[in-house]
N, C-alpha and C. Protein backbone atom coordinates (compact mmCIF):
# COMPACT_ATOMS: atom_id res chain seq x y z
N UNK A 1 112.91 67.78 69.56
CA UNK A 1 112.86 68.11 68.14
C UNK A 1 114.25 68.51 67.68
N UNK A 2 114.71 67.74 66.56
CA UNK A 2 115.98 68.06 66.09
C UNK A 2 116.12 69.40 65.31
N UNK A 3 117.43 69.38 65.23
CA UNK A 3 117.51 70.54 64.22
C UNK A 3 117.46 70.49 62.41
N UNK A 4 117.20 71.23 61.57
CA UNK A 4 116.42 70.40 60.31
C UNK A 4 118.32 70.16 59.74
N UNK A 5 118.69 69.36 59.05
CA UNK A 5 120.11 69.09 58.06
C UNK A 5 120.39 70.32 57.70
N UNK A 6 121.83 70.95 57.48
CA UNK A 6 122.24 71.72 56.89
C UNK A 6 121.84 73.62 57.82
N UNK A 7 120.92 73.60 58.78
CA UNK A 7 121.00 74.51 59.95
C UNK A 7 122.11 74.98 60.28
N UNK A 8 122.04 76.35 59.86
CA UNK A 8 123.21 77.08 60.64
C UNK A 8 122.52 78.22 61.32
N UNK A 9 122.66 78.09 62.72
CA UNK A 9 122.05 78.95 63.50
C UNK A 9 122.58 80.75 63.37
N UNK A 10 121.59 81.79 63.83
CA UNK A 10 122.00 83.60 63.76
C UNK A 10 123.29 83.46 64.68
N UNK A 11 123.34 84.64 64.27
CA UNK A 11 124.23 84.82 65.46
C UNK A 11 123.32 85.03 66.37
N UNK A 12 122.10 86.02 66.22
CA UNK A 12 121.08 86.35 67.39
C UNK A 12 120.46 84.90 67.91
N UNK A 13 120.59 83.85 67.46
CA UNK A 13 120.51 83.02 68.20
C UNK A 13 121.28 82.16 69.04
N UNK A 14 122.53 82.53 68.29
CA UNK A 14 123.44 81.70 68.95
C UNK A 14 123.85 82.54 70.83
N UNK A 15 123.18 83.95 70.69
CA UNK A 15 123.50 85.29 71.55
C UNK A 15 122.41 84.47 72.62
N UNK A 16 120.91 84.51 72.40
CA UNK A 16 119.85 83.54 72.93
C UNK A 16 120.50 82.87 73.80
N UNK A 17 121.17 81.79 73.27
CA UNK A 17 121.72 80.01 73.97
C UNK A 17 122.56 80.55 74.77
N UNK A 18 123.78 81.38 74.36
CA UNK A 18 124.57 81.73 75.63
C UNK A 18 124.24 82.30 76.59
N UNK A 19 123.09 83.17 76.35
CA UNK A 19 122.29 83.65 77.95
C UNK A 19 121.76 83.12 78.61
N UNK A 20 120.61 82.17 78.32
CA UNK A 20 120.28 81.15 78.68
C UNK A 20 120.79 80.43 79.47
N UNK A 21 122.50 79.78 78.89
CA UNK A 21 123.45 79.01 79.34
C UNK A 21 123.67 79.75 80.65
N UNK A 22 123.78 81.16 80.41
CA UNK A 22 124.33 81.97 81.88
C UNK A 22 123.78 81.97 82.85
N UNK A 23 122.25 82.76 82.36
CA UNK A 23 121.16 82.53 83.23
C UNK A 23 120.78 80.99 84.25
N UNK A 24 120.92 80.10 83.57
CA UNK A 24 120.04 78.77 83.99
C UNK A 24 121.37 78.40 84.66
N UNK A 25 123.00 78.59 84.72
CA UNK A 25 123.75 78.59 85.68
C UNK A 25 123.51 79.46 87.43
N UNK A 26 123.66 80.72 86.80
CA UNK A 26 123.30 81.90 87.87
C UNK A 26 121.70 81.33 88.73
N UNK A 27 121.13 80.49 88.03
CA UNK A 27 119.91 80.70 89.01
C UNK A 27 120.28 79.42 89.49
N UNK A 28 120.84 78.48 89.28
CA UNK A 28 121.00 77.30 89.95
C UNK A 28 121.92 77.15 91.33
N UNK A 29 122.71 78.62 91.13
CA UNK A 29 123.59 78.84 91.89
C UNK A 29 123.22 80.13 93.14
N UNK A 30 121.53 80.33 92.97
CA UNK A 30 121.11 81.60 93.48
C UNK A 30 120.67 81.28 95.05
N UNK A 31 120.36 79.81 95.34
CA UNK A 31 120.55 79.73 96.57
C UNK A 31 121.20 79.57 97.81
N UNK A 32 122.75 79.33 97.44
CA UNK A 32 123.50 79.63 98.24
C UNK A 32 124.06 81.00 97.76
N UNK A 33 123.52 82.03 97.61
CA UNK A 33 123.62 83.20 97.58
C UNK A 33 123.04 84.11 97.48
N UNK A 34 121.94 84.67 98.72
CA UNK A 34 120.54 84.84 98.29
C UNK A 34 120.62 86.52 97.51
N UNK A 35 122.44 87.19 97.71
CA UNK A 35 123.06 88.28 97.31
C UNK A 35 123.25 88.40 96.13
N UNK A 36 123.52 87.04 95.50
CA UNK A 36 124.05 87.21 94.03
C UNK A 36 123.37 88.07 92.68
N UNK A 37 124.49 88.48 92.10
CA UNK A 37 123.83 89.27 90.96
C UNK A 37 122.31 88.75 90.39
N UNK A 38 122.56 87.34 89.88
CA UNK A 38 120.87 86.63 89.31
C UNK A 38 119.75 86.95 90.27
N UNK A 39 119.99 86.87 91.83
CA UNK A 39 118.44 87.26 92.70
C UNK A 39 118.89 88.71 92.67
N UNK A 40 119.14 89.52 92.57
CA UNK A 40 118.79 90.79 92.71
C UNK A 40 118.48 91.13 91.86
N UNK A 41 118.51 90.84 90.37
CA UNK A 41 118.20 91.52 89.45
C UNK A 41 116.97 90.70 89.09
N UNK A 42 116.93 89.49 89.61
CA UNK A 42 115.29 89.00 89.53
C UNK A 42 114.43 90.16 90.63
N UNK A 43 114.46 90.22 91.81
CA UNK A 43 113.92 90.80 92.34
C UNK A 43 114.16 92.31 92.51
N UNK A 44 115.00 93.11 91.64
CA UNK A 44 115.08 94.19 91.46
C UNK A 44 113.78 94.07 90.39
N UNK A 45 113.66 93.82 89.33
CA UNK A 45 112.63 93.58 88.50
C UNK A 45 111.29 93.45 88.96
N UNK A 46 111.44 92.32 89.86
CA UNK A 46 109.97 92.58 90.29
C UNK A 46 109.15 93.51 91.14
N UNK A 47 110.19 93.93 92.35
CA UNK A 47 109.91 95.09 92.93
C UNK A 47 108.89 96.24 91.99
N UNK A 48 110.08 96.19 91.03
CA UNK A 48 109.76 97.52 89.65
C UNK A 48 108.22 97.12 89.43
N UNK A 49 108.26 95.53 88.47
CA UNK A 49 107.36 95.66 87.61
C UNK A 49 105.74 94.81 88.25
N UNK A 50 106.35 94.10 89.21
CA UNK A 50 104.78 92.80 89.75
C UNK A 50 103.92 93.69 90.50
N UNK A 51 102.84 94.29 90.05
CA UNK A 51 102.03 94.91 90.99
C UNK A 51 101.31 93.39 92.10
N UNK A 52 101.53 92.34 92.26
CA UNK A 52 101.33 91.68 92.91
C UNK A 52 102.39 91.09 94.23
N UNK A 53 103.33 91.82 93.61
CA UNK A 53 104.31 91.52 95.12
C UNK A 53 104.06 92.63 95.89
N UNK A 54 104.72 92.55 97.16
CA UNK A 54 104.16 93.60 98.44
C UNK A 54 105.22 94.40 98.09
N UNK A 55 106.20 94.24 97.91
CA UNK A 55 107.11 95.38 98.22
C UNK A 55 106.82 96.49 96.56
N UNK A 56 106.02 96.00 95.55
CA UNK A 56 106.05 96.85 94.36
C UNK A 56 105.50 98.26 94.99
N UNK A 57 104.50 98.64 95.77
CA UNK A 57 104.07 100.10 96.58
C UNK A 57 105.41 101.17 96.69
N UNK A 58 106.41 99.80 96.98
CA UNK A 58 107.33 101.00 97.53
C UNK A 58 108.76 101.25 96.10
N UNK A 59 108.21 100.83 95.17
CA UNK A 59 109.62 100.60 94.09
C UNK A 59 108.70 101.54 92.83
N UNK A 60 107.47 100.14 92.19
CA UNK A 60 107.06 100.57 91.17
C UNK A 60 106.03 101.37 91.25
N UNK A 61 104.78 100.93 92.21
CA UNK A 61 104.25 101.71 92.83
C UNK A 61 104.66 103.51 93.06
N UNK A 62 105.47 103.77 92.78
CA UNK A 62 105.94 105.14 93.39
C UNK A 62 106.81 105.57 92.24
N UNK A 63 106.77 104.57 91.01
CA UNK A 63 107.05 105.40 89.43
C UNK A 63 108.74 104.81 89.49
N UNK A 64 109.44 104.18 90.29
CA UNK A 64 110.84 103.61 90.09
C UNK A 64 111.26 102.08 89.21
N UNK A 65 111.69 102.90 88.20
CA UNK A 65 111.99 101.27 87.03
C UNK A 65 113.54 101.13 87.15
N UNK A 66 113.22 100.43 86.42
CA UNK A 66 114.75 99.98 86.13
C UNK A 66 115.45 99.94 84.90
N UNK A 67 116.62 100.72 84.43
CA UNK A 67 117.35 101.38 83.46
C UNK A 67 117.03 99.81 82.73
N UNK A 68 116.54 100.54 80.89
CA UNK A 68 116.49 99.57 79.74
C UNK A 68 117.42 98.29 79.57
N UNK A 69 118.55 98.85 79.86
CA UNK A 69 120.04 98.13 79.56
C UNK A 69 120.00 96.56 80.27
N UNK A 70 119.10 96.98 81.46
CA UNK A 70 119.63 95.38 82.15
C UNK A 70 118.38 94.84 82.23
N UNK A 71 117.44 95.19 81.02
CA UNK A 71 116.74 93.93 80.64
C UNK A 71 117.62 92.99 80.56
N UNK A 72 118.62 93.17 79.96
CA UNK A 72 118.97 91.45 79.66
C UNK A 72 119.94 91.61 80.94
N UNK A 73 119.91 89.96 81.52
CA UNK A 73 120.66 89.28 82.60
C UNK A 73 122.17 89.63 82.75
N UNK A 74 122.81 89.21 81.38
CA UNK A 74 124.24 89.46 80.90
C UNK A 74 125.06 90.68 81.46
N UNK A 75 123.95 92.05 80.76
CA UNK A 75 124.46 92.98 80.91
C UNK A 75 124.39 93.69 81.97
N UNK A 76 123.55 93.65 82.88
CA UNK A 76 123.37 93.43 84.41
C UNK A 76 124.41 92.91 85.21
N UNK A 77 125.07 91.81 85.07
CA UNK A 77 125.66 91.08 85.41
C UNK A 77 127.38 91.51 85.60
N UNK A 78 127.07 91.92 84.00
CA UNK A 78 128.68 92.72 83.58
C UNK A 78 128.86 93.78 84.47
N UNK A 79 127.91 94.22 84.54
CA UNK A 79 128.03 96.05 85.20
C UNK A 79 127.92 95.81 86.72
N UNK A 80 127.69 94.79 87.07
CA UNK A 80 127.74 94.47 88.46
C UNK A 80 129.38 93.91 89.09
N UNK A 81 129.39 93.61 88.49
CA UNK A 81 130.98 92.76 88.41
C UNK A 81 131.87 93.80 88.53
N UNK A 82 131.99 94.67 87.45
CA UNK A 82 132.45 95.84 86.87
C UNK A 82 132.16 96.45 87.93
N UNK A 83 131.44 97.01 88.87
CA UNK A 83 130.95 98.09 89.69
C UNK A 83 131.55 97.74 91.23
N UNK A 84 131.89 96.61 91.74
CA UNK A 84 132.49 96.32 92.71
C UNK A 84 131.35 95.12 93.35
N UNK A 85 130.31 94.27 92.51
CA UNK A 85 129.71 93.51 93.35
C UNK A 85 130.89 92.51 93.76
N UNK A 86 130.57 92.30 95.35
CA UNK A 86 131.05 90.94 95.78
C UNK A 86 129.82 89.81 96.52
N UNK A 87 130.53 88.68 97.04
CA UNK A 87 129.23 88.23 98.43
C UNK A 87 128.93 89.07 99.22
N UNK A 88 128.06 88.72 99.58
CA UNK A 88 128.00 90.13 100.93
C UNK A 88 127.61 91.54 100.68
N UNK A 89 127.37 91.50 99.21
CA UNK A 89 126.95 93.07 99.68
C UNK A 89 125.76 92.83 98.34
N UNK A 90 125.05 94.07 98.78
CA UNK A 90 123.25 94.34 98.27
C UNK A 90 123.67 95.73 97.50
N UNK A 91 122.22 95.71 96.00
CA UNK A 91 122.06 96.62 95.37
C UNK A 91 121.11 97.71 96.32
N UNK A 92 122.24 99.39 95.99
CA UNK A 92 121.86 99.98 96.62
C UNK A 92 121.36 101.05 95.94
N UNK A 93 120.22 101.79 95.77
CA UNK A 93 119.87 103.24 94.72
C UNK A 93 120.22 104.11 95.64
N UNK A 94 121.45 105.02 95.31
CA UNK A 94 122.10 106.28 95.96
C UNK A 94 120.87 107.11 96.35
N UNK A 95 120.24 107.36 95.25
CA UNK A 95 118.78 108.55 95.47
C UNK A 95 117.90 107.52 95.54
N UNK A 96 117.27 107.41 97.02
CA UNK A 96 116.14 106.20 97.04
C UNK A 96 114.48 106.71 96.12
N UNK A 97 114.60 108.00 95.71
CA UNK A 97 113.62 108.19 94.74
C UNK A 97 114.30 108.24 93.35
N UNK A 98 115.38 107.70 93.05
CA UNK A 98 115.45 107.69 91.58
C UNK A 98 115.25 105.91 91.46
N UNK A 99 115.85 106.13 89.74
CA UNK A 99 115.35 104.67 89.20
C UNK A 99 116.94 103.84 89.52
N UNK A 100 116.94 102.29 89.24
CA UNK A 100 117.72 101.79 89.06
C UNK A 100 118.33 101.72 87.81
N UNK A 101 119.65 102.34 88.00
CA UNK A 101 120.27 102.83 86.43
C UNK A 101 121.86 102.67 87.02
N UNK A 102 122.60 102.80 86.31
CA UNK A 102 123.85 102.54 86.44
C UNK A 102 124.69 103.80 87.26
N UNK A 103 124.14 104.82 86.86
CA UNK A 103 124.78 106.25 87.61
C UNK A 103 123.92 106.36 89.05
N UNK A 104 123.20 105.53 89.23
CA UNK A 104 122.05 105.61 90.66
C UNK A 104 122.43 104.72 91.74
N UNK A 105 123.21 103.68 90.87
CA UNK A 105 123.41 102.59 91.98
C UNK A 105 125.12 102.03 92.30
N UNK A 106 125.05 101.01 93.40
CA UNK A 106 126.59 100.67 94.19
C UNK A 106 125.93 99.43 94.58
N UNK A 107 126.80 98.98 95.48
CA UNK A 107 126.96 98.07 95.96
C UNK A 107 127.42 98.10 97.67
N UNK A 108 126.55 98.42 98.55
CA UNK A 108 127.04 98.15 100.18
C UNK A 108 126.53 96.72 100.83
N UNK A 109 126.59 96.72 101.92
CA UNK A 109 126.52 95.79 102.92
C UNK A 109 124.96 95.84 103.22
N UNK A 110 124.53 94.81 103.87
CA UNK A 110 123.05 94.94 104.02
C UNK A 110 122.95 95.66 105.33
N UNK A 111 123.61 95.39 106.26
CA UNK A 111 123.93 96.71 107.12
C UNK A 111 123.77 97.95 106.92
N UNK A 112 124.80 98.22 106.17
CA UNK A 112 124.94 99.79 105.73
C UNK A 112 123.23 100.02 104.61
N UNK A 113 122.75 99.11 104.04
CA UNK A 113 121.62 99.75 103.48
C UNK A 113 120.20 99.76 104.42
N UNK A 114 120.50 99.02 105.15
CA UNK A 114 119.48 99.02 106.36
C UNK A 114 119.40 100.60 107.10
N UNK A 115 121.09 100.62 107.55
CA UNK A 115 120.97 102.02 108.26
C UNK A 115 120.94 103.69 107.38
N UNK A 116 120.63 103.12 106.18
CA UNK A 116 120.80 104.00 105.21
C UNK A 116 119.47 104.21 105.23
N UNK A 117 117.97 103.30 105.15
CA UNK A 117 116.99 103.22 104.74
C UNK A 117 116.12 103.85 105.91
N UNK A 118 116.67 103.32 107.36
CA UNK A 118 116.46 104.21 108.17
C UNK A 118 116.53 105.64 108.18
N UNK A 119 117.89 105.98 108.13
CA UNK A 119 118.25 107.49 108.15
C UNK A 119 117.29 108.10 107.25
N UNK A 120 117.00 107.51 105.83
CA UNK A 120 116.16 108.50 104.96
C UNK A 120 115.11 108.38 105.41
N UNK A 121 114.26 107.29 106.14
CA UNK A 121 112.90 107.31 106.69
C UNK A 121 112.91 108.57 107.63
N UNK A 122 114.18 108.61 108.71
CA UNK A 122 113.85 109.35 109.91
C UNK A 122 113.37 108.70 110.93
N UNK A 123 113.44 107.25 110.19
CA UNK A 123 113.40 106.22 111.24
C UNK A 123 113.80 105.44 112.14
N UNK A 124 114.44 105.65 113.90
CA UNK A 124 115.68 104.62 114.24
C UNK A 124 115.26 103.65 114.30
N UNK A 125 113.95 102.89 114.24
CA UNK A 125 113.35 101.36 113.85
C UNK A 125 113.60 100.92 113.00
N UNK A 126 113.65 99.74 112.92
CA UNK A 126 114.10 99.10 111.67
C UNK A 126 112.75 98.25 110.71
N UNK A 127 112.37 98.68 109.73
CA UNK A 127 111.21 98.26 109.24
C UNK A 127 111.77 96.94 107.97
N UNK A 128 111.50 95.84 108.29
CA UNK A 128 111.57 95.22 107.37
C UNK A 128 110.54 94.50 105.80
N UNK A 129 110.99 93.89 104.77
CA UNK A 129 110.84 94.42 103.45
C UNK A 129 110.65 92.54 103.09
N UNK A 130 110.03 92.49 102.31
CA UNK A 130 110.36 90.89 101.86
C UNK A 130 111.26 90.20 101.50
N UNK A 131 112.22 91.26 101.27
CA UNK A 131 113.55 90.78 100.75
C UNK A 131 114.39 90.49 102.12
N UNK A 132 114.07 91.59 102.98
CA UNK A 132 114.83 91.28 103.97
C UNK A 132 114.14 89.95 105.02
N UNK A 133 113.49 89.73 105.18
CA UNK A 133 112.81 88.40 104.94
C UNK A 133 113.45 86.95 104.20
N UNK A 134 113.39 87.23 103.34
CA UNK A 134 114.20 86.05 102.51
C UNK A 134 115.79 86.24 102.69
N UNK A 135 115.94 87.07 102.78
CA UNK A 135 117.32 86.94 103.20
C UNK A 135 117.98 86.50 104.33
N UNK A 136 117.08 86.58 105.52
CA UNK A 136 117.13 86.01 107.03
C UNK A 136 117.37 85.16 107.07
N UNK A 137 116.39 84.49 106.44
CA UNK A 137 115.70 82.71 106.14
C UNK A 137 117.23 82.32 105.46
N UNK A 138 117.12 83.22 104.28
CA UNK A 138 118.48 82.31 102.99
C UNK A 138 120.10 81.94 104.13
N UNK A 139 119.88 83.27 104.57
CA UNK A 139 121.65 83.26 105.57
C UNK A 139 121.48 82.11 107.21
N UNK A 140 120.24 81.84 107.53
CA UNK A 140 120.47 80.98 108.64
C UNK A 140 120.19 79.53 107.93
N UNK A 141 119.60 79.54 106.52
CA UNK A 141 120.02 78.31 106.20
C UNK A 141 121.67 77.79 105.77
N UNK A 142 122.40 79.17 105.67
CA UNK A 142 123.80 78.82 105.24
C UNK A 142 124.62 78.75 106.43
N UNK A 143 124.04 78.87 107.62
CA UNK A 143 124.84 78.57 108.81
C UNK A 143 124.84 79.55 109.68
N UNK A 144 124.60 81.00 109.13
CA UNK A 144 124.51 82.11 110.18
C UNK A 144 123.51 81.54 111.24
N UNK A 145 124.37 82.08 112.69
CA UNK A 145 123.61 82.24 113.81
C UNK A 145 122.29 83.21 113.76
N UNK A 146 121.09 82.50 114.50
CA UNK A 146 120.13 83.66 114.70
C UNK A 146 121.01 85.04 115.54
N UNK A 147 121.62 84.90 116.09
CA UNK A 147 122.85 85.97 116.64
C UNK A 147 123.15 86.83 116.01
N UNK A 148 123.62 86.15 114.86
CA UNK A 148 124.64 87.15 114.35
C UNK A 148 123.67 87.67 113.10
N UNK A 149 122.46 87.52 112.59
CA UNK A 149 121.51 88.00 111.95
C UNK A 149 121.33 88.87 112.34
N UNK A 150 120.62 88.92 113.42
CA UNK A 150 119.91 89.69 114.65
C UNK A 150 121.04 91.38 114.48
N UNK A 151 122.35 90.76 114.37
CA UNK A 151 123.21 91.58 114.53
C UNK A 151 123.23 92.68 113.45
N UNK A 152 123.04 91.66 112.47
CA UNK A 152 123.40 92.45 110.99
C UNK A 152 121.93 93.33 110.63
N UNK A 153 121.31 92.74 111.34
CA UNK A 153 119.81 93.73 110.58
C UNK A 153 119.20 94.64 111.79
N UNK A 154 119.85 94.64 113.07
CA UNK A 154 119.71 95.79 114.27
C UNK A 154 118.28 95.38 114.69
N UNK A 155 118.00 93.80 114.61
CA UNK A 155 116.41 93.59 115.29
C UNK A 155 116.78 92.73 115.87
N UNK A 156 115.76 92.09 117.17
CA UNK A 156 116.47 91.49 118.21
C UNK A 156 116.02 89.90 117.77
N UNK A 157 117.13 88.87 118.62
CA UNK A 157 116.95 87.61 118.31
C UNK A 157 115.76 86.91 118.21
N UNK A 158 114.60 86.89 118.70
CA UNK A 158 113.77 86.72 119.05
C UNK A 158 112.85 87.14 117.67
N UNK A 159 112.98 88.22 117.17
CA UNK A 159 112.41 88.40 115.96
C UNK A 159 112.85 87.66 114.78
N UNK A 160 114.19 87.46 114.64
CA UNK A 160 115.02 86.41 113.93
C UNK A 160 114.27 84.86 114.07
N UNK A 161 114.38 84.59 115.16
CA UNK A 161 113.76 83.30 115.45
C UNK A 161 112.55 83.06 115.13
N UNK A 162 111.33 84.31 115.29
CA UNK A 162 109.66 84.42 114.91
C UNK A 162 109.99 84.27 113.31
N UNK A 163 110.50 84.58 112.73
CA UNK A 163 110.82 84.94 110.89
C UNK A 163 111.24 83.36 110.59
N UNK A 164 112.35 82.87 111.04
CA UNK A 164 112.96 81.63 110.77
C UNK A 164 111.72 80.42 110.34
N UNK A 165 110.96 80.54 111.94
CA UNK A 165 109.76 79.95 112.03
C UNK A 165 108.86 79.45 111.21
N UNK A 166 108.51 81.09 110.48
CA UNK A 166 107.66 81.17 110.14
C UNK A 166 106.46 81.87 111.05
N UNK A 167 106.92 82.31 112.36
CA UNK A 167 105.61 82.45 112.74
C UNK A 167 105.43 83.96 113.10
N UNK A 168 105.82 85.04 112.04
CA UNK A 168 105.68 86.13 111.43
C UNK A 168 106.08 86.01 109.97
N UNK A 169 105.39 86.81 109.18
CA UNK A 169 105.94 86.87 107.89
C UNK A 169 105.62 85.64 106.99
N UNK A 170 104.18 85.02 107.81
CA UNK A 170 103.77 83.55 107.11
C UNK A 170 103.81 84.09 105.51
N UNK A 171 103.69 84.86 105.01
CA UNK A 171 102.89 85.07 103.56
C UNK A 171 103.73 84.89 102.63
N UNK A 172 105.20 85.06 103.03
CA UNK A 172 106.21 85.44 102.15
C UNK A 172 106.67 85.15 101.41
N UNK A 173 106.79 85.33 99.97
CA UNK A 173 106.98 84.56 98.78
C UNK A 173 108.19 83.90 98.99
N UNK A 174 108.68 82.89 99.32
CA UNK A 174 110.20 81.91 99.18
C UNK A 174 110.71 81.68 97.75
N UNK A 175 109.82 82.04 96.59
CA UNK A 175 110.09 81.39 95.01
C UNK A 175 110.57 82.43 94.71
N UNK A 176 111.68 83.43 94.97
CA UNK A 176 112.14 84.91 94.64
C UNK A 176 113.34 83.72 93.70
C-alpha cells in the first residue's frame, strides 16, 4: 500500500522507521552474537515480563522489572554502548534483588557473572539458566571448543557435549 500524494510523514513517525531500521538490523545480526545488546535486552525483557518462560520465577517472578527507559531498543542500546558494552561480556544487576535500571547494572564476562551468581547463592556448583543454555549452543556454533566452554562456565566437558546434543535441556527455547 502506497503512500496517499502529497504525505508528509511526523516526525513521531519518521522516529518509528528509524527504530525499526535499527532494530530489524540488530536482530539480524543477533546470531552471531548471542551477547549482543538486541538479545539481551530481548531476553532481559522476557525474563522480567513472560510468565511462560522458565527463567521468569527467578527475574519477574520475584517482583524484578526493568527500568521504563529501555522500553525502547534505541535507548537501551545507547546506554549500553555508553556503559562499556563490548563482545564478550553479559548484562549484569550489581544487586541481584534489584531491578534492571541503569544505576543497577554493568557489563562483565560470563565468567565473572557465573562466579558472581554462585557466590550470592552460597553455591560452589554451578547451576545453569536458559540463557546459559543458549549461549553454549550459540558459542560452539561460532567455533568455540566444547573445551573451552566447559572452561568458561566451570562445568565439565561432558555436560557441554549432553547440552550441544540436545540430550539435556531438550525443552529449551532456541527462538530467544
Amino acid at each position: 500500500m502506497g503512500q496517499k500524494i502529497g504525505y508528509k510523514p511526523t516526525e513521531e513517525h519518521k522516529r518509528h522507521i528509524s527504530e525499526a531500521k535499527i532494530i530489524h538490523g540488530d536482530r539480524c545480526k543477533q546470531k552471531s552474537n548471542p551477547n549482543s545488546p538486541y538479545t539481551m535486552w530481548v531476553n532481559m525483557r522476557a525474563r522480567c515480563r513472560d510468565k511462560n518462560k522458565p527463567d521468569y520465577k527467578y527475574y519477574g517472578g520475584k517482583g524484578i522489572k526493568v527500568y521504563s527507559g529501555w522500553n525502547n531498543y534505541t535507548a537501551f542500546k545507547q546506554w549500553a554502548l555508553d556503559n562499556g558494552w563490548k563482545p564478550g561480556l553479559t548484562i549484569d544487576r550489581i544487586d541481584n534483588n534489584g531491578n534492571y535500571e541503569p544505576n543497577n547494572c554493568r557489563f562483565i564476562t560470563i565468567h565473572e557473572n557465573i562466579k558472581k551468581r554462585n557466590a550470592d547463592e552460597g553455591n560452589p556448583s554451578i547451576k545453569l539458566c536458559d540463557n546459559d543454555v543458549y549461549i553454549i549452543r550459540s558459542l560452539y556454533i561460532l567455533g568455540y571448543t566444547q573445551d573451552e566452554i566447559a572452561n568458561l562456565y566451570v562445568i565439565s566437558q561432558a555436560n557441554v557435549g549432553k547440552i550441544i546434543r540436545n540430550i539435556t535441556w531438550i525443552d529449551t527455547n532456541e527462538s530467544r
